[in-house]
Protein backbone atom coordinates (compact mmCIF):
# COMPACT_ATOMS: atom_id res chain seq x y z
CA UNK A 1 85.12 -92.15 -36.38
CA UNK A 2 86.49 -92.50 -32.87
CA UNK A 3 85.34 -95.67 -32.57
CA UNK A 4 86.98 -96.91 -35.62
CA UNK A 5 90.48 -95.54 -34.73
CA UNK A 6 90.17 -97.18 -31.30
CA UNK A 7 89.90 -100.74 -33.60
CA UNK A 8 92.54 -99.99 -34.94
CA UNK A 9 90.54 -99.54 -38.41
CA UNK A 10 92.18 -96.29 -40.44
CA UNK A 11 89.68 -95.00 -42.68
CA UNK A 12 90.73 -93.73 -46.21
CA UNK A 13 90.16 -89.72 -46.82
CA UNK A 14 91.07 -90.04 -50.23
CA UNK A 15 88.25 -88.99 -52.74
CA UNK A 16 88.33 -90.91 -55.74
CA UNK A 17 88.55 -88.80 -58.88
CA UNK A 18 85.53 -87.67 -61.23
CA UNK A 19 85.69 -89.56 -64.22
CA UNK A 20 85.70 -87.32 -67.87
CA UNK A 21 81.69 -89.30 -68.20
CA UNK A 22 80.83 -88.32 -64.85
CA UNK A 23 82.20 -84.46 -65.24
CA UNK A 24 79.84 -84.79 -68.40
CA UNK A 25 76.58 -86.21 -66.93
CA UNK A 26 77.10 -83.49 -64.09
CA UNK A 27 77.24 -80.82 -66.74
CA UNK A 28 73.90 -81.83 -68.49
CA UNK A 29 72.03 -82.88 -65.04
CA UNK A 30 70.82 -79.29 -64.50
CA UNK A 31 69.69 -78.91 -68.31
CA UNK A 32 67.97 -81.82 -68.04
CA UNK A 33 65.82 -81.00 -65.14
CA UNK A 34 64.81 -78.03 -66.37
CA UNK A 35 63.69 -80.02 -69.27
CA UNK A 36 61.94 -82.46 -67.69
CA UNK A 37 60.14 -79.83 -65.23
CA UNK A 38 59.02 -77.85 -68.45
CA UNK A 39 57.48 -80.87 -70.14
CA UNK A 40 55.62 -81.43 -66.64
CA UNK A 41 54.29 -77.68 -66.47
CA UNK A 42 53.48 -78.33 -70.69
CA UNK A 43 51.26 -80.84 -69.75
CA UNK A 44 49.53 -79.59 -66.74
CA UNK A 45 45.56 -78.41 -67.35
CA UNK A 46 44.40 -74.95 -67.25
CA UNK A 47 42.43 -75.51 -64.06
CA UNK A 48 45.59 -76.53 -62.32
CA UNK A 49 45.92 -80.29 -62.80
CA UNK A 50 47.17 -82.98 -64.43
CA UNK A 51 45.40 -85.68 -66.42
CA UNK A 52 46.53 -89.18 -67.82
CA UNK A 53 45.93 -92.69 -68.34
CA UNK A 54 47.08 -94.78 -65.61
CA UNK A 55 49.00 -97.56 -66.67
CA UNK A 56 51.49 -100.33 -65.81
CA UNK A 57 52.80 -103.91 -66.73
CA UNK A 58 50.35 -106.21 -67.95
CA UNK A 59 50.44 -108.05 -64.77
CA UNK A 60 46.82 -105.77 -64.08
CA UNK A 61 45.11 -107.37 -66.91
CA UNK A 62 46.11 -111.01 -66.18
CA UNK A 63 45.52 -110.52 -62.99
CA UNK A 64 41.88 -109.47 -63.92
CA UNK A 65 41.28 -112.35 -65.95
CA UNK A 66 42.16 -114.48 -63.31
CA UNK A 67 39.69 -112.62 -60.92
CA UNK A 68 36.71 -112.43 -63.16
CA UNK A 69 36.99 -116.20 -63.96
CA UNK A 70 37.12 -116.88 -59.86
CA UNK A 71 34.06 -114.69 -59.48
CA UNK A 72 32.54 -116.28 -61.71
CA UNK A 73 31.89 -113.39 -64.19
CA UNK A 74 34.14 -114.88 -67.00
CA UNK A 75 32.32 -112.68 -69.97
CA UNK A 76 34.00 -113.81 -73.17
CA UNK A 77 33.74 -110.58 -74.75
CA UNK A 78 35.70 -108.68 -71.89
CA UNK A 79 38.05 -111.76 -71.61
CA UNK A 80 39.03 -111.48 -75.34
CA UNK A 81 39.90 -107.57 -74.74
CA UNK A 82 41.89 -108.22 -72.18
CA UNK A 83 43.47 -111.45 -73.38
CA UNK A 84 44.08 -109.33 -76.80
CA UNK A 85 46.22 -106.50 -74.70
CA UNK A 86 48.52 -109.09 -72.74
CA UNK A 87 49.28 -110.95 -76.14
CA UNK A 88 50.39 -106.83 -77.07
CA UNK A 89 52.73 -106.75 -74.55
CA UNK A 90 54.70 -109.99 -75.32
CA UNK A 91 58.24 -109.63 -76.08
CA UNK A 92 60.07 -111.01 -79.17
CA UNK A 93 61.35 -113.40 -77.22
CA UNK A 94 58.63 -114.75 -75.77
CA UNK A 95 58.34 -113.18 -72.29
CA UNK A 96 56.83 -109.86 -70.70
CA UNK A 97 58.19 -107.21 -68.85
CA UNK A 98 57.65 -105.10 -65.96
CA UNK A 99 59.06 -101.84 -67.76
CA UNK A 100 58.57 -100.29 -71.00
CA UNK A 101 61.48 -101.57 -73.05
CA UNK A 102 62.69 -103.79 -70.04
CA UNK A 103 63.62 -107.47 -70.38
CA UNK A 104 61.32 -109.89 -69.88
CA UNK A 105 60.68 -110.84 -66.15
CA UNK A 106 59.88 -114.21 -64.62
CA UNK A 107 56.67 -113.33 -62.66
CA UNK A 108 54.94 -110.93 -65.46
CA UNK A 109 55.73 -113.86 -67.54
CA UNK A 110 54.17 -116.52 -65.45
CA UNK A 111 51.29 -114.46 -65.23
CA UNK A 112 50.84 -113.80 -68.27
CA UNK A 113 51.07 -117.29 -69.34
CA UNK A 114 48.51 -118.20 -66.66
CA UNK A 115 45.88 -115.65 -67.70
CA UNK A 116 46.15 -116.55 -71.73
CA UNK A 117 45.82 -120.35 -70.73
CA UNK A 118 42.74 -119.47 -68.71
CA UNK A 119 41.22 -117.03 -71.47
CA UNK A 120 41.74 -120.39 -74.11
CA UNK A 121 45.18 -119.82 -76.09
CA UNK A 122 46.53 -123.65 -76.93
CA UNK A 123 49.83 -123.73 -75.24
CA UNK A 124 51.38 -125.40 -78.14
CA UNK A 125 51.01 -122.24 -79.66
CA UNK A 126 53.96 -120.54 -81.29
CA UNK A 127 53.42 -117.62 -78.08
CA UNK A 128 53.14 -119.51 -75.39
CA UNK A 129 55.44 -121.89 -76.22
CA UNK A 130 57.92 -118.84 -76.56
CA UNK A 131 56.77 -118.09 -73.03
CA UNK A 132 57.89 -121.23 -71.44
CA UNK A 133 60.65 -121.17 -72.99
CA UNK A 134 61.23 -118.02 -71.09
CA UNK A 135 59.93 -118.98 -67.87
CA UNK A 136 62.29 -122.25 -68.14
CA UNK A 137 65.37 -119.95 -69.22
CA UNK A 138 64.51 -117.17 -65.98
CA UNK A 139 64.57 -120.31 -63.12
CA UNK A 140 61.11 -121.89 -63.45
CA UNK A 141 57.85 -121.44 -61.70
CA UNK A 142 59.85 -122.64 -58.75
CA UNK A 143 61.99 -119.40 -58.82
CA UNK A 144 58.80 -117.13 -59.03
CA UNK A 145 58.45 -114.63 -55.99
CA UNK A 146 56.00 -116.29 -53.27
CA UNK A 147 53.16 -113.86 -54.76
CA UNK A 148 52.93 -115.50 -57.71
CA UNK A 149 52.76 -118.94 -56.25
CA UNK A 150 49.90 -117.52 -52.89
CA UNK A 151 48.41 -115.92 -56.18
CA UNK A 152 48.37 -119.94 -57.88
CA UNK A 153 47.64 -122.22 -55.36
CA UNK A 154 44.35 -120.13 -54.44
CA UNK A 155 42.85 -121.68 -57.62
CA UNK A 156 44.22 -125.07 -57.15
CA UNK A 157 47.29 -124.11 -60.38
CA UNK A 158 50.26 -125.45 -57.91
CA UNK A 159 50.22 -126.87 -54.28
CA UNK A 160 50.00 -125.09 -50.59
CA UNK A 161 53.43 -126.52 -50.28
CA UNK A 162 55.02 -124.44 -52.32
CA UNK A 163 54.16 -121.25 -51.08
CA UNK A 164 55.53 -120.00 -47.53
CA UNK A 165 52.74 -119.28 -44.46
CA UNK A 166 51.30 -116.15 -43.13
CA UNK A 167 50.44 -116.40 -40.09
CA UNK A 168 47.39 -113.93 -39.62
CA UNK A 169 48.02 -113.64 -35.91
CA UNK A 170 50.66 -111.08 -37.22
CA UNK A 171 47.59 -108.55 -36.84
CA UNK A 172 47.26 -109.54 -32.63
CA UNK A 173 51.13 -108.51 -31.98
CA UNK A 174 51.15 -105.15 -29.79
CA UNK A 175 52.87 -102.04 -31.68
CA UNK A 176 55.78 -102.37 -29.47
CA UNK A 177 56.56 -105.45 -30.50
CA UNK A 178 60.09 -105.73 -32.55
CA UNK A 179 57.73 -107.37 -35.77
CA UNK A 180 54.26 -105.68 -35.79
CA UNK A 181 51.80 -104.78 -38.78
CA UNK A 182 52.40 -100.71 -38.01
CA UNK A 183 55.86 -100.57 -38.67
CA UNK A 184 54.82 -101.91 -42.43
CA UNK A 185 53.77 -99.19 -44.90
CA UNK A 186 50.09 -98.89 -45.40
CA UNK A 187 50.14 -100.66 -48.83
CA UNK A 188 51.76 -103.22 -47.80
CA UNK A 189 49.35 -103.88 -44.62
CA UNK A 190 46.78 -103.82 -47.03
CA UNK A 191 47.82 -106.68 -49.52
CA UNK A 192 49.34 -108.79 -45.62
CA UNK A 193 46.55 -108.84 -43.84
CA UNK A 194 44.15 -110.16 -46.75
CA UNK A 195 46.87 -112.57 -47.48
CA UNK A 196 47.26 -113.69 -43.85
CA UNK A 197 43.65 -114.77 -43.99
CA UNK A 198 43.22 -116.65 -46.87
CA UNK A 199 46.95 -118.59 -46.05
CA UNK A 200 44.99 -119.39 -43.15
CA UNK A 201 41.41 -120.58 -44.71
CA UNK A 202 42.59 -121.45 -48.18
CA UNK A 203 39.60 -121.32 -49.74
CA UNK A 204 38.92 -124.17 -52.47
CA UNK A 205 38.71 -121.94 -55.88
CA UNK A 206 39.21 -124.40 -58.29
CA UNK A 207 39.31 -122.74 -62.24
CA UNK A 208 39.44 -125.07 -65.28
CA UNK A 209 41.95 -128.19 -65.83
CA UNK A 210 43.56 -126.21 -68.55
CA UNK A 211 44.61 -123.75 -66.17
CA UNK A 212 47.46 -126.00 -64.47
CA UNK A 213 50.87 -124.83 -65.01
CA UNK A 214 52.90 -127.71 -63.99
CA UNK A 215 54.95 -127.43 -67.55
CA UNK A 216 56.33 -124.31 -66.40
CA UNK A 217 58.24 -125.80 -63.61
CA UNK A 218 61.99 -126.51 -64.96
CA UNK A 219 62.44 -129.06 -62.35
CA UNK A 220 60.02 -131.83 -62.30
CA UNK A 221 60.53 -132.77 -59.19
CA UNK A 222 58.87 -129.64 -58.10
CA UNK A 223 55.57 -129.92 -59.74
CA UNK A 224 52.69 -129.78 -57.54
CA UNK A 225 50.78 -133.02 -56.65
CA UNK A 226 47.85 -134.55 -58.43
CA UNK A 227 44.51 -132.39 -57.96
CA UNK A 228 41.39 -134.05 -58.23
CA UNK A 229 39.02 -131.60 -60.88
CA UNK A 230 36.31 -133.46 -61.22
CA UNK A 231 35.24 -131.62 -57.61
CA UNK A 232 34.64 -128.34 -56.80
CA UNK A 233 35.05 -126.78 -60.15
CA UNK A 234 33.91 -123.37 -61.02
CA UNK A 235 30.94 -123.24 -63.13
CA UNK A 236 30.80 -120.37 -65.61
């Protein structure tokens, strides 16, 4: 505060008044909790715990079709269940979300449309056609975050180019050093690191043809250069 009068900088003491919503929503915030921490205690087990199906977006099951085709271990039976759920979780207007009830999202999306290309949907299909659509509308495969494009160019879907480098001597800087892998949460060391490595190797995992994505870039400029396929490719 001192230092601010000596700038010359006055600062305001005036509280802004409650608005007649936010006097409400203060009213019914300790109801609610007490709500909310009964439904808790309703569903807790008699042993002391609590049990449930753990879910999320459907970025988990594209993201394990992509991994059993890479592995080789593309069973079509277990790739139809899955590819059956992500078609679920499509929005009406053609894109997925990250949320229940949330809008559809640009990387879920991508995904998405990935995953159902690689499990055999024809993208001239009324769904994925919605999809790109979608993806087009959000920014493009050129706007996705540089997951999603690390995530593509490991299987030879877009260009090295396009997504930004790791370095993995990250891992050799000392802890006292202003940028080191210990002042990064745990999680996140644990999807770095792996990441750092294969930026670093790139490792040739080439899937199908049909799994290029170059249509979902809303630039053309921006698509990825010519791959050669006929190298290389995955057998299943």
């Amino acid at each position: 505060m001192a230092s601010l009068v000596r700038m010359g900088v006055e600062r305001s003491t005036t509280v802004a008044p409650i608005s007649p919503r936010e006097q409400d929503w203060a009213q019914r915030l300790p109801e609610a909790i007490e709500r909310g921490a009964a439904h808790l205690l309703s569903l807790q087990g008699p042993d002391g715990y609590w049990q449930g199906e753990l879910e999320a977006d459907s970025t988990l099951e594209s993201d394990y079709i992509y991994y059993l085709f890479v592995l080789g271990k593309a069973d079509p039976v277990r790739i139809a269940k899955l590819a059956t759920y992500v078609r679920s979780k499509q929005l009406d207007d053609g894109g997925w979300s990250i949320y229940p009830g949330g809008p559809g999202e640009l990387n879920a999306t991508c995904k998405a449309y990935f995953a159902l290309k690689l499990a055999g949907d024809d993208p001239k299909s009324s769904s994925l056609s919605a999809a790109r659509e979608v993806i087009h509308r959000l920014g493009g495969l050129e706007n996705t975050n540089s997951y999603v494009r690390f995530y593509l160019a490991l299987v030879g879907a877009v260009g090295w180019e396009l997504v930004p480098a790791i370095p993995p001597e990250l891992m050799l800087l000392p802890n006292w050093f202003f940028i080191n892998i210990y002042e990064m949460s745990s999680w996140t060391r644990g999807i770095v690191i792996p990441m750092a490595i294969l930026s670093a190797i790139r490792p040739d995992w080439r899937l199908p043809e049909r799994a290029r994505v170059d249509e979902l870039f809303k630039n053309p400029a921006h698509k990825a250069a010519a791959f050669d396929w006929s190298e290389k490719t995955i057998s299943w």
